[in-house]
C-alpha atoms as a PDB file:
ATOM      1  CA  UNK A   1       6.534 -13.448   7.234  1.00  0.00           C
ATOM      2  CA  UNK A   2       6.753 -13.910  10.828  1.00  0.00           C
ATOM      3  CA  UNK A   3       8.279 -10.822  11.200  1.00  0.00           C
ATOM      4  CA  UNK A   4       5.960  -8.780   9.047  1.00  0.00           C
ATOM      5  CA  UNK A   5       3.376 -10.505  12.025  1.00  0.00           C
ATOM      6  CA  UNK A   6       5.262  -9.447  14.528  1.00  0.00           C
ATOM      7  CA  UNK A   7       5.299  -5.550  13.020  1.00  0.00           C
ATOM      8  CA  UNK A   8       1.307  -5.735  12.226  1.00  0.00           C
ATOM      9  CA  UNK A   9       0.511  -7.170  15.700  1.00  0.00           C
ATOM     10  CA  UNK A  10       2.430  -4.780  17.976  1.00  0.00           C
ATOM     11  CA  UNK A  11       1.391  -1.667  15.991  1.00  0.00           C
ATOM     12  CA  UNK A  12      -2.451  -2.976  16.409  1.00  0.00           C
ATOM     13  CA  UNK A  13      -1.451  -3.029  20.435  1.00  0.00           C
ATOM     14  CA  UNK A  14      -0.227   0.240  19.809  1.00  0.00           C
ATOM     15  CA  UNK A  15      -3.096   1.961  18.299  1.00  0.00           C
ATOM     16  CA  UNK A  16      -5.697  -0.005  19.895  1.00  0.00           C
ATOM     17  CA  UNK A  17      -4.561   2.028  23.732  1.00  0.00           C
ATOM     18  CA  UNK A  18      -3.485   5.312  22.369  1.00  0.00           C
ATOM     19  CA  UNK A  19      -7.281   5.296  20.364  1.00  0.00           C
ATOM     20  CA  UNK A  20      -8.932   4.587  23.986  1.00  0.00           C
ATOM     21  CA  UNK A  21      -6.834   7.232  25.459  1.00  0.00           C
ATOM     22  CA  UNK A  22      -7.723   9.813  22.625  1.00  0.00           C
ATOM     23  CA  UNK A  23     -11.326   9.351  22.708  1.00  0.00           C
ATOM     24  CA  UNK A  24     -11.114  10.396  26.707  1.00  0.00           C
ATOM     25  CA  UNK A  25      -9.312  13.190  26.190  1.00  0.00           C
ATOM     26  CA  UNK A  26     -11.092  14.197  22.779  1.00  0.00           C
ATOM     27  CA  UNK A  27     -14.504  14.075  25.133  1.00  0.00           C
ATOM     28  CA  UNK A  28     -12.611  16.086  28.188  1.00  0.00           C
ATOM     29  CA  UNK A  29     -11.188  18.412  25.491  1.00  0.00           C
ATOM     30  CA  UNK A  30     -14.205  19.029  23.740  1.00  0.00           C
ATOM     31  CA  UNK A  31     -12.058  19.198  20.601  1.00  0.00           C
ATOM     32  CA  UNK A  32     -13.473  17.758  17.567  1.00  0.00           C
ATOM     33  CA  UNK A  33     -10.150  17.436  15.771  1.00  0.00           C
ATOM     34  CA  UNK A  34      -9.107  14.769  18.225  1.00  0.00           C
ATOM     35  CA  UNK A  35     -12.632  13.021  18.445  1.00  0.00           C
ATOM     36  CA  UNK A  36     -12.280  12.841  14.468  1.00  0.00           C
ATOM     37  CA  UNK A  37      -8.867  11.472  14.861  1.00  0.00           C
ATOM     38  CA  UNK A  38     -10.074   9.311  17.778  1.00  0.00           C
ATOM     39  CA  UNK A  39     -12.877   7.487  15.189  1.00  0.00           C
ATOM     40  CA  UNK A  40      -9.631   7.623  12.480  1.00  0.00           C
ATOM     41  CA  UNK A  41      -7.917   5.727  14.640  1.00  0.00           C
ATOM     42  CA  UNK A  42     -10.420   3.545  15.939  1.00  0.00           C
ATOM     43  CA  UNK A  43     -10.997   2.742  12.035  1.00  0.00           C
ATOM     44  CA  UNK A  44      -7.086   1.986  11.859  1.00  0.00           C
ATOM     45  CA  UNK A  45      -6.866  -0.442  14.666  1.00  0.00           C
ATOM     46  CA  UNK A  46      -9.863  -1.984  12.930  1.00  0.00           C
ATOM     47  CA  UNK A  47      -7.828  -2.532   9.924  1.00  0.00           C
ATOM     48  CA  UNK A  48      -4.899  -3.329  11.650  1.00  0.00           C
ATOM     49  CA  UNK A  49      -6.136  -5.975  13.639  1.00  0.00           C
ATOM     50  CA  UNK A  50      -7.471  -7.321  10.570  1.00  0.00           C
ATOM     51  CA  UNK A  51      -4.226  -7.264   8.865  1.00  0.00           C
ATOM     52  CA  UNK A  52      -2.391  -8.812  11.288  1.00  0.00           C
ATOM     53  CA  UNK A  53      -5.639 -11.740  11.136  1.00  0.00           C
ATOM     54  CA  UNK A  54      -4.636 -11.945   7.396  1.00  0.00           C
ATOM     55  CA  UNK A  55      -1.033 -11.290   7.586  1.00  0.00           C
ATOM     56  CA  UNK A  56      -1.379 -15.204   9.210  1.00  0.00           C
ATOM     57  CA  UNK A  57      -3.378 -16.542   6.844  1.00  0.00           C
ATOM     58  CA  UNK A  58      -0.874 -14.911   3.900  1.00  0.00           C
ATOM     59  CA  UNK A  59       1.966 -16.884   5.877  1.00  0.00           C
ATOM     60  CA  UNK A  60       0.076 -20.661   4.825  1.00  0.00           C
ATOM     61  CA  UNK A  61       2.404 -22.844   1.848  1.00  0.00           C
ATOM     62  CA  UNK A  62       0.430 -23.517  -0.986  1.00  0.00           C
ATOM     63  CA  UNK A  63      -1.379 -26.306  -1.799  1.00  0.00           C
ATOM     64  CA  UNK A  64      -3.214 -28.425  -4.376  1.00  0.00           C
ATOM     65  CA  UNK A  65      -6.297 -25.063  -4.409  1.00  0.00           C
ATOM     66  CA  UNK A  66      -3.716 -22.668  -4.047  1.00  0.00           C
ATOM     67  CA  UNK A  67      -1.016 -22.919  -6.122  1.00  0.00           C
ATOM     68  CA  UNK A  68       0.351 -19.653  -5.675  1.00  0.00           C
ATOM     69  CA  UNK A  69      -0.531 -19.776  -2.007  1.00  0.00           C
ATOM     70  CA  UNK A  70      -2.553 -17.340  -0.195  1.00  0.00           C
ATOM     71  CA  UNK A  71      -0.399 -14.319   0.057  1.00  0.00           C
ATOM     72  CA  UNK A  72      -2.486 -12.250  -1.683  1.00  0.00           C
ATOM     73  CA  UNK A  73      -4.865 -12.180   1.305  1.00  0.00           C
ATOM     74  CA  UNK A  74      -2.977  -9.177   2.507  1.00  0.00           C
ATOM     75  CA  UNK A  75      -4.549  -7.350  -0.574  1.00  0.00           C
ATOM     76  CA  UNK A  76      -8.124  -7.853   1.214  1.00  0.00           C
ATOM     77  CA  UNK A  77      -7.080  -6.424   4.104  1.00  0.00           C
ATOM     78  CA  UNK A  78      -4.564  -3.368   2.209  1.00  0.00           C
ATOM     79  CA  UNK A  79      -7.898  -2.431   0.064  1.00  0.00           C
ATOM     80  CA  UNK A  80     -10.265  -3.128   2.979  1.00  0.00           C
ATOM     81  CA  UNK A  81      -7.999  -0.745   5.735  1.00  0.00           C
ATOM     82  CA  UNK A  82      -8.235   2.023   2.070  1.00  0.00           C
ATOM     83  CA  UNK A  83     -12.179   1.703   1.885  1.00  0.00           C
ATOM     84  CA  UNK A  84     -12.383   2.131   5.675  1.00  0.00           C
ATOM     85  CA  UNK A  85     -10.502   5.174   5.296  1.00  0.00           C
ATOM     86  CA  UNK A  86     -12.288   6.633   3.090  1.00  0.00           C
ATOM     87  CA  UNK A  87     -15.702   6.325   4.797  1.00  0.00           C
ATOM     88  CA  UNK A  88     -13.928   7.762   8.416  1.00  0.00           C
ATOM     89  CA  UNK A  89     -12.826  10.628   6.069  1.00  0.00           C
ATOM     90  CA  UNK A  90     -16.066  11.491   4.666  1.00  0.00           C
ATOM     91  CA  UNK A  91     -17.897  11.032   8.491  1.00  0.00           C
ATOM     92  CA  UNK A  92     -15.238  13.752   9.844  1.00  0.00           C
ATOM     93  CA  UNK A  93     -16.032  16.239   7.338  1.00  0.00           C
ATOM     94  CA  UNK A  94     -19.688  16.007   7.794  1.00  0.00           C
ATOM     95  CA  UNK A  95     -19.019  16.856  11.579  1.00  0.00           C
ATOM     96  CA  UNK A  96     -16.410  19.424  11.022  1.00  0.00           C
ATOM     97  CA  UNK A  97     -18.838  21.353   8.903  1.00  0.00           C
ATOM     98  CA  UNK A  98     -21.071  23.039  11.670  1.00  0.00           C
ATOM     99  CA  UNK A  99     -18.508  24.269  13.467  1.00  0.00           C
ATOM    100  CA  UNK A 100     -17.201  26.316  10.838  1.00  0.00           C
ATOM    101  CA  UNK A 101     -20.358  28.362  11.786  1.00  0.00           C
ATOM    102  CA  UNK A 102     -20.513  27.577  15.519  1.00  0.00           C
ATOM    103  CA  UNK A 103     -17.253  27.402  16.953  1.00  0.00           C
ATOM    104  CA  UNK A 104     -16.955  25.423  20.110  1.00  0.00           C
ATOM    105  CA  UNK A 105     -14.402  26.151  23.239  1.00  0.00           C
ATOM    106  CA  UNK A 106     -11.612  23.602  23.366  1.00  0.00           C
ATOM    107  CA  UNK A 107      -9.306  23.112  26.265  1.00  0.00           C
ATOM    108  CA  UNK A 108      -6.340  24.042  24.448  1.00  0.00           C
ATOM    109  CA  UNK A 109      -3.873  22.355  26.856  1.00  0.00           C
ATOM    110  CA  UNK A 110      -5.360  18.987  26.978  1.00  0.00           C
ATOM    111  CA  UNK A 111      -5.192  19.209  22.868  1.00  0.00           C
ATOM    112  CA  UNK A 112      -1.594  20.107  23.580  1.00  0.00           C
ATOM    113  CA  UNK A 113      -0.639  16.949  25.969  1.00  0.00           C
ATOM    114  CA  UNK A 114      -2.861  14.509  23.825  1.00  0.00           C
ATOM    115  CA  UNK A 115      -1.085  15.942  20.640  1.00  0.00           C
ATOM    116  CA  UNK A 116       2.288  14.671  22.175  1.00  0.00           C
ATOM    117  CA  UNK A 117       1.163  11.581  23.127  1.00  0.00           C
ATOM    118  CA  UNK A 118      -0.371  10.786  19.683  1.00  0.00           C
ATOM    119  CA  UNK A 119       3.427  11.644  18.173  1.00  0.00           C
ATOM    120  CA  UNK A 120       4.878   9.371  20.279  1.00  0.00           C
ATOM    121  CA  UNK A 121       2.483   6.510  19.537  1.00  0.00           C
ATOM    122  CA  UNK A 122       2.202   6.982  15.808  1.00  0.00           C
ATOM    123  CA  UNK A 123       5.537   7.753  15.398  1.00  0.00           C
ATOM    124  CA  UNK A 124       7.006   4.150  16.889  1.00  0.00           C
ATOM    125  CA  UNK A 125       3.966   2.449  14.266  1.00  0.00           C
ATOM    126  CA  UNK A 126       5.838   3.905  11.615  1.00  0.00           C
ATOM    127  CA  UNK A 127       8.973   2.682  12.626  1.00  0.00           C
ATOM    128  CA  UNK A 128       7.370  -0.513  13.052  1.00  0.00           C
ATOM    129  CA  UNK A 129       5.839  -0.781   9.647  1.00  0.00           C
ATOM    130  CA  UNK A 130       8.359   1.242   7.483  1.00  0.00           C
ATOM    131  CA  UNK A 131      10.799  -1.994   7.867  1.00  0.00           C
ATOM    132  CA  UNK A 132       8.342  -3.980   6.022  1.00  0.00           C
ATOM    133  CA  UNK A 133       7.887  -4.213   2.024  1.00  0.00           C
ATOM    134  CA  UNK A 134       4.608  -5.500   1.339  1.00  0.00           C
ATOM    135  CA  UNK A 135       1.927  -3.581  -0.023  1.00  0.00           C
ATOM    136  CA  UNK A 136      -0.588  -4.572   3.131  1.00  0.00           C
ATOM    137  CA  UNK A 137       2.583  -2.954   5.863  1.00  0.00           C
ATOM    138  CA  UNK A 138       2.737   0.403   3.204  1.00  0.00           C
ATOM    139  CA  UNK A 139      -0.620   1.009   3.214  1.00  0.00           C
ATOM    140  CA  UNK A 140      -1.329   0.493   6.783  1.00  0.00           C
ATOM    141  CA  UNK A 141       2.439   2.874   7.328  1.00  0.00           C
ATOM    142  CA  UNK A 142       0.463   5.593   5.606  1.00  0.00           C
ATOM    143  CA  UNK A 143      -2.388   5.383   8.044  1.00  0.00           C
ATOM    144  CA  UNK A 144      -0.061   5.650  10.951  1.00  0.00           C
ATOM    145  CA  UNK A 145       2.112   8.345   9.077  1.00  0.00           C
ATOM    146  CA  UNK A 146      -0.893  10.872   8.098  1.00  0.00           C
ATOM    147  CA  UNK A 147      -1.859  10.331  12.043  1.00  0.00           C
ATOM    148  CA  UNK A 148       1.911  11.594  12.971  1.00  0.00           C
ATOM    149  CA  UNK A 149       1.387  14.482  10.158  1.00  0.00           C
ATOM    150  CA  UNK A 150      -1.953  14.986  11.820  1.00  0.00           C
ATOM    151  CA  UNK A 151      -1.118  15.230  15.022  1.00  0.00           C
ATOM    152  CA  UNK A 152       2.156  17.804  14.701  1.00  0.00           C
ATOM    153  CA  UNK A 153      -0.887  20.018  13.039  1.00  0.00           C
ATOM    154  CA  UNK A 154      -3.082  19.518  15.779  1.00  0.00           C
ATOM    155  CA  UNK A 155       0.064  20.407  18.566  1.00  0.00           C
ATOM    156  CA  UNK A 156       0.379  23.540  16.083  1.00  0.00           C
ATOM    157  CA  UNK A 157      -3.178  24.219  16.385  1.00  0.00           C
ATOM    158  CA  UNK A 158      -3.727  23.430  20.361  1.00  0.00           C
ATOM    159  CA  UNK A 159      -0.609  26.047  20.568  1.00  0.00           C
ATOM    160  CA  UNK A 160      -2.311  28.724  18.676  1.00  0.00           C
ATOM    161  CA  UNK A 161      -5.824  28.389  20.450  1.00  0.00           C
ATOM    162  CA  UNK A 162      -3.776  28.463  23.894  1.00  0.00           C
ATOM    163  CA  UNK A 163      -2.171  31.890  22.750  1.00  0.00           C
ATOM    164  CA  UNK A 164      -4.909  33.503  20.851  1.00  0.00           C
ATOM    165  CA  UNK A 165      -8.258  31.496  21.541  1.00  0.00           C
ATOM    166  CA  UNK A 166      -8.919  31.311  18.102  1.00  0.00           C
ATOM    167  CA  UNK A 167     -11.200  28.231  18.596  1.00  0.00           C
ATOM    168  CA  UNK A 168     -12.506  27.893  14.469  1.00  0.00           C
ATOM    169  CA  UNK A 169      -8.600  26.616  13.934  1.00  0.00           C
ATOM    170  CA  UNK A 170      -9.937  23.308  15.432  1.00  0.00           C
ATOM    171  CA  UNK A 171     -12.471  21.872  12.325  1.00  0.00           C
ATOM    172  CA  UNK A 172     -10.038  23.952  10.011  1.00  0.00           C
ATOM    173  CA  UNK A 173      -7.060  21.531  11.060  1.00  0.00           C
ATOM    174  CA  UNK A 174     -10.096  18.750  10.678  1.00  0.00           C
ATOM    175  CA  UNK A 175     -10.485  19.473   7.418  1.00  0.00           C
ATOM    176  CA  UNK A 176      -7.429  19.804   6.036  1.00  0.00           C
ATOM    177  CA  UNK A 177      -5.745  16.613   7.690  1.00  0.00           C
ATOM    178  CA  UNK A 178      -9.023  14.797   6.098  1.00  0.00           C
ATOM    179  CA  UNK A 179      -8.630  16.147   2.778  1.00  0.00           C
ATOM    180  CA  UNK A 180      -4.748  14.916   3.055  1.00  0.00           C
ATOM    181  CA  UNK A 181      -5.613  11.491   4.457  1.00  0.00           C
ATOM    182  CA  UNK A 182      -7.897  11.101   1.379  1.00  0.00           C
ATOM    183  CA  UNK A 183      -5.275  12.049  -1.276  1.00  0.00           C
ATOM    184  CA  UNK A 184      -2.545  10.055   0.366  1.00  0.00           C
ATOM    185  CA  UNK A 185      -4.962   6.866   0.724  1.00  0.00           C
ATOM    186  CA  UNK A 186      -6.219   7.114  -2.916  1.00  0.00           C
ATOM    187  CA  UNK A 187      -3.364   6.542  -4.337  1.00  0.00           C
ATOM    188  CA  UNK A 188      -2.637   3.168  -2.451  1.00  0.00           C
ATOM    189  CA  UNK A 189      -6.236   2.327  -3.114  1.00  0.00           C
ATOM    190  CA  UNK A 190      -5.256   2.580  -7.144  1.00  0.00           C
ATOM    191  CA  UNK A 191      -2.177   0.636  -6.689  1.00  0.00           C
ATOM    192  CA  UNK A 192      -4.563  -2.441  -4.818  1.00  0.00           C
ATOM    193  CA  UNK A 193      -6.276  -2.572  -6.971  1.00  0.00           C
ATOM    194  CA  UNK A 194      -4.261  -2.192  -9.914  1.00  0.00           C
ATOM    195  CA  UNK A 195      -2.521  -5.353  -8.660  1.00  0.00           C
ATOM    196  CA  UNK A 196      -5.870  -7.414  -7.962  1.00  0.00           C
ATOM    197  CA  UNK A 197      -6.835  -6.562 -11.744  1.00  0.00           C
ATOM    198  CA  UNK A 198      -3.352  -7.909 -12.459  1.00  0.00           C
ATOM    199  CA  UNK A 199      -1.647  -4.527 -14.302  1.00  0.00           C
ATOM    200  CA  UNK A 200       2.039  -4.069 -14.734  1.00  0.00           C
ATOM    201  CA  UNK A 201       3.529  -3.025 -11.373  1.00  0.00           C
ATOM    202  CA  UNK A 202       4.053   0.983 -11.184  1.00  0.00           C
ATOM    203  CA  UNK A 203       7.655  -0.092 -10.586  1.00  0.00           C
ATOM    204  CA  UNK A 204       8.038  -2.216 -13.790  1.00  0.00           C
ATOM    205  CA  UNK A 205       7.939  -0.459 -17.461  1.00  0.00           C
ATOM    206  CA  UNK A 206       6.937  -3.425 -20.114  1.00  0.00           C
ATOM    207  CA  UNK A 207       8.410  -1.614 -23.268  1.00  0.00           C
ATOM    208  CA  UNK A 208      11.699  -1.527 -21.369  1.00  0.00           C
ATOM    209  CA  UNK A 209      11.689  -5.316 -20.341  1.00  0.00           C
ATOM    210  CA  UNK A 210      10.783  -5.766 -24.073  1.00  0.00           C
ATOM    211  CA  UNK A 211      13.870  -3.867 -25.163  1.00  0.00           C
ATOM    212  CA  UNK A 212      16.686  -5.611 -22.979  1.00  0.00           C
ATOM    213  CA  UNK A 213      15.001  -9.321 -23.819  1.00  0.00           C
ATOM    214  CA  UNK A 214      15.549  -8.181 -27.467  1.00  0.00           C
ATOM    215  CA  UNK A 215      19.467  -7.399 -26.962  1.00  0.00           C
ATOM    216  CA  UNK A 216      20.037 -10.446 -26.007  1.00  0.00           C
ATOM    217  CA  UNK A 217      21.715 -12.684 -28.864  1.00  0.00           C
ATOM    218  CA  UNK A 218      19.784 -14.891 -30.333  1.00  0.00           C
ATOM    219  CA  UNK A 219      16.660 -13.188 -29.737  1.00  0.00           C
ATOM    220  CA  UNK A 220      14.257 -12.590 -32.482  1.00  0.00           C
ATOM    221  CA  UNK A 221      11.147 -11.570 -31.047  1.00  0.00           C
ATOM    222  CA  UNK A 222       8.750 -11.578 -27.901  1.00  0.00           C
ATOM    223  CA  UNK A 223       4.889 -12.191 -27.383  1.00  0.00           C
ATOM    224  CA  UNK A 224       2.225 -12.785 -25.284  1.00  0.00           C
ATOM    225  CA  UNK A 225       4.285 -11.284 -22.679  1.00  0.00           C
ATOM    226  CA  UNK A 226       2.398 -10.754 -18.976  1.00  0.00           C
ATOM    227  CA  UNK A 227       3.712  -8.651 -16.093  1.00  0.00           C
ATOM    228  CA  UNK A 228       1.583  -8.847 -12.625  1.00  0.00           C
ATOM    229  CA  UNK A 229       2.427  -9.062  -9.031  1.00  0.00           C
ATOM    230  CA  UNK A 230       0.861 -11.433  -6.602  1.00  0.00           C
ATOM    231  CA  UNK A 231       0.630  -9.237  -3.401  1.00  0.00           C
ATOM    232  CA  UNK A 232       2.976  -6.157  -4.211  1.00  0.00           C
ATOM    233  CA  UNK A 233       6.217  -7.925  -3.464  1.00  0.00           C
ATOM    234  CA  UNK A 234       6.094 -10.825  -5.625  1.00  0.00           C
ATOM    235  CA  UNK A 235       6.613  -9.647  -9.621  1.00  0.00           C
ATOM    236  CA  UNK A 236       5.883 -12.470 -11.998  1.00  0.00           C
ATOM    237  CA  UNK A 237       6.252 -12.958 -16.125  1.00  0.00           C
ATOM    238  CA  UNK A 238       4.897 -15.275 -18.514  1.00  0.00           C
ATOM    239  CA  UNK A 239       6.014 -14.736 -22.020  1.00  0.00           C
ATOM    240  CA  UNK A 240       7.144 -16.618 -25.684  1.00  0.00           C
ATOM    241  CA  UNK A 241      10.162 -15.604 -26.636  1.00  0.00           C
ATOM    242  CA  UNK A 242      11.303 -16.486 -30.213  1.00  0.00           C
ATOM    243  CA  UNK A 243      15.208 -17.587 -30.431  1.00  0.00           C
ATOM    244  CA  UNK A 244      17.387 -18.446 -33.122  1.00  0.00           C
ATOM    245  CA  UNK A 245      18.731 -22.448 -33.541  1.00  0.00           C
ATOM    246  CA  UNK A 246      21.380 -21.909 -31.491  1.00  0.00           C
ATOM    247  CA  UNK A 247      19.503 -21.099 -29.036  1.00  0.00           C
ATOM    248  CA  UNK A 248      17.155 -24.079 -28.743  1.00  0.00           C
ATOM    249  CA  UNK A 249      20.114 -26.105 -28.831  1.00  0.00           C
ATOM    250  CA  UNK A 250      21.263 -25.109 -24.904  1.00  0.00           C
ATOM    251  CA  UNK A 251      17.270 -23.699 -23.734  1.00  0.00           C
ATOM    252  CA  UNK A 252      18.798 -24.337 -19.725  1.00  0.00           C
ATOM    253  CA  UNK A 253      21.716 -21.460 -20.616  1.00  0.00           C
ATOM    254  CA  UNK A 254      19.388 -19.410 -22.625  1.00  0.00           C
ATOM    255  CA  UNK A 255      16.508 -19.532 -20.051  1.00  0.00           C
ATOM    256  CA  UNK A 256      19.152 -18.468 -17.295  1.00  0.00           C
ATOM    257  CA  UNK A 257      20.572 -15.599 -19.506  1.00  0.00           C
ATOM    258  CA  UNK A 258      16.583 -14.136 -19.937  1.00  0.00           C
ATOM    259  CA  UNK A 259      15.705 -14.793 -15.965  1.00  0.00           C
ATOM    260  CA  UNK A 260      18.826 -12.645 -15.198  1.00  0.00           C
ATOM    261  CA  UNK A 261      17.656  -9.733 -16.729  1.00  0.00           C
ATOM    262  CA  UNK A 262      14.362 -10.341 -15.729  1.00  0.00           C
ATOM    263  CA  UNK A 263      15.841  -9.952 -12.292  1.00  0.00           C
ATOM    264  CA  UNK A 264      16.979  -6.575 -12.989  1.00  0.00           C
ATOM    265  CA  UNK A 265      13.453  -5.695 -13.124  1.00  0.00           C
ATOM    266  CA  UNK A 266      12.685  -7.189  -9.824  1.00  0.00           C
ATOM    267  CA  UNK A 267      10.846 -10.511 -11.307  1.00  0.00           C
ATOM    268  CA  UNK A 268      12.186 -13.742  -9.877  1.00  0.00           C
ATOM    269  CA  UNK A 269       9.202 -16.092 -10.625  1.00  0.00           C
ATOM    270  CA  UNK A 270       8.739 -15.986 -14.563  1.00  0.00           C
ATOM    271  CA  UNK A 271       7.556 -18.733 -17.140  1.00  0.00           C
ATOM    272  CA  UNK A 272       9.278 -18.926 -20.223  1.00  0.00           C
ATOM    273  CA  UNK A 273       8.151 -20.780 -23.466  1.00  0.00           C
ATOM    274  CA  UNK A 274      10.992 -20.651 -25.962  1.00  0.00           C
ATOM    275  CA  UNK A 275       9.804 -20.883 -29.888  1.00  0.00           C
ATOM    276  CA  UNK A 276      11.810 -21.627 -32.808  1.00  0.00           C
ATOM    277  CA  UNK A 277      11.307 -18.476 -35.794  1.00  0.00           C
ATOM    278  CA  UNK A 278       9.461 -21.252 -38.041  1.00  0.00           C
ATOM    279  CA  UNK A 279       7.099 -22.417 -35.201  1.00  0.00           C
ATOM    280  CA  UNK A 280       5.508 -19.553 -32.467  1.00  0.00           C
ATOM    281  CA  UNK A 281       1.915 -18.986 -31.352  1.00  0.00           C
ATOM    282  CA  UNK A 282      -0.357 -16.068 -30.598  1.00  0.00           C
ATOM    283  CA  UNK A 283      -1.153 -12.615 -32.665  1.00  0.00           C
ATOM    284  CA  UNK A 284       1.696 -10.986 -32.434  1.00  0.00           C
ATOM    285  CA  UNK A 285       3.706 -13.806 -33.598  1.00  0.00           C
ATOM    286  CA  UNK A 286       1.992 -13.793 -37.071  1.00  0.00           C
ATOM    287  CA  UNK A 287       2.528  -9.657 -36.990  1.00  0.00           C
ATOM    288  CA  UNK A 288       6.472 -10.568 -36.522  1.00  0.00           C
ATOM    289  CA  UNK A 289       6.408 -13.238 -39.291  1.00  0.00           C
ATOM    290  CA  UNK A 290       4.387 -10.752 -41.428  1.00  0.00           C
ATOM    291  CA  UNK A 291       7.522  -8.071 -40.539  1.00  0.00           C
ATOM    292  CA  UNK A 292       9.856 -10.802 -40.988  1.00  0.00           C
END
C-alpha cells in the first residue's frame, strides 16, 4: 500500500508541473489541442491528487465500523477521476467545434517542443502506475496513457502544420483524441461501478467456479453462492455447499480442498457454510432436493 502511495503521489508531482507548463505554451502556441489537453490534464492532477488523498485513507486496518476496512475508498476516487473525465471531454469538444469553421494559426514548432515534453512526462506516469494492480492505479494509468497516445498525435499533427500549414488538423486531432479518451474511460467507469454494485468480477466466470466446486468428491450441490470484489484486487465468495457424510466428518480438510480451487479463480477471502444433503437452506436448495 505504501508503495501504491508512493506511485500515486509522484505521478500527481508529475502532472501537476508538466499541466502548468502546457497551459503556457498552449496560450503562446495558440493551439487549442494543447489548451484542451492542458484543462485534461489539469482535470487529471485533480484526480490524482485525490487518489493519492484516498490511496491513504484505503491504507487504514479495519476496525469495529469497518470490518472490511476502508480499501474501497480508492473506488471514490477511480469513479470520481472517470466522471471528471468525462465532463473535460465533453468541454473540449464544445471548443473544438468553431474552429472547424474558423481555423486559427498555431505556432507549429512550439506544438512540436511541447508535444515532446508531454511524451516524456506522461510516459514516466505510466511507468509509474502500470506496476500497480488496483483498480484506482488502472484507471488513473489510462488517463496518463490516452495523454501519451494524445500527445504522439499532436507531435504528428504540429509536424504536418509545420510542413503544410494545414491549421484545421489542430481541433481535428482535438476531436478525435476526445472521442478516444471517452471510449477508453467508459469502460473503466462500467467496471467501478460494476464492483460498487457488487457484480461478479469481469475476470471471474460463476458457472465455471460452479463446475470445478462440483468435481470435487463429495460434493453434491452449491447455493446461494456470491462473487464480488472489494476494491478490484480483493475477490471474495460466500456460498453453501452441500457435501456428502464423509465430508462433514473432516469440514477443516474439506474447507481447504474448496478454498484451493477457489484460489485458482483468484479468491482468497471466501466464507463457506458446509450442509449435510438432509439439512441445506435457501431456494435453490429445495430445487436440488426436488432434482434429487
Amino acid at each position: 500500500m505504501v508503495k501504491r502511495e508512493r506511485r500515486i503521489f509522484f505521478s500527481v508531482l508529475l502532472n501537476v508541473c508538466f499541466t502548468i507548463l502546457e497551459a503556457v505554451g498552449g496560450f503562446w502556441s495558440n493551439s487549442l489541442a494543447i489548451l484542451s489537453d492542458a484543462l485534461h490534464d489539469f482535470g487529471d492532477s485533480v484526480a490524482l491528487g485525490s487518489s493519492w488523498l484516498l490511496e491513504r485513507g484505503a491504507s487504514r486496518s479495519p476496525d469495529s465500523s469497518r470490518t472490511f476496512g476502508y480499501q474501497r475508498l480508492s473506488l471514490f476516487s477511480a469513479l470520481f477521476s472517470a466522471m471528471l473525465l468525462v465532463g473535460g471531454s465533453l468541454v473540449i469538444l464544445i471548443q473544438a467545434i468553431p474552429r472547424f469553421v474558423n481555423p486559427e494559426l498555431v505556432k507549429a514548432q512550439g506544438v512540436i517542443g511541447i508535444a515532446v515534453i508531454g511524451i516524456i512526462f506522461n510516459g514516466a506516469g505510466v511507468l509509474l502506475l502500470h506496476k500497480g494492480e488496483s483498480l484506482n492505479e488502472r484507471v488513473l494509468s489510462w488517463h496518463l496513457l490516452e495523454d501519451v497516445v494524445g500527445w504522439i498525435a499532436i507531435l504528428i499533427g504540429g509536424l504536418a502544420i509545420h510542413l503544410w500549414d494545414i491549421y484545421i488538423i489542430d481541433p481535428i486531432i482535438t476531436v478525435g483524441l476526445t472521442i478516444f479518451i471517452l471510449y477508453n474511460v467508459s469502460k473503466n467507469l462500467r467496471e467501478t461501478l460494476n464492483i460498487l454494485l457488487q457484480g461478479v468480477p469481469r475476470h471471474i466466470s460463476i458457472d465455471n467456479v460452479r463446475q470445478e466446486l462440483l468435481q470435487i468428491k463429495g460434493v453434491l450441490g452449491i447455493h446461494d453462492i456470491h462473487i464480488w470484489s472489494l476494491e478490484g484486487e480483493t475477490d471474495i465468495l460466500t456460498g453453501h455447499i452441500v457435501v456428502d457424510e464423509k465430508c462433514l466428518e473432516t469440514p477443516d480438510q474439506t474447507r481447504k480442498t474448496i478454498k484451493e480451487v477457489l484460489k485458482k479463480h483468484h479468491i482468497e477471502h471466501s466464507t463457506i457454510e458446509l450442509e449435510s444433503k438432509d439439512f441445506c437452506s435457501g431456494i435453490e436448495c429445495k430445487e436440488w432436493h426436488k432434482e434429487t
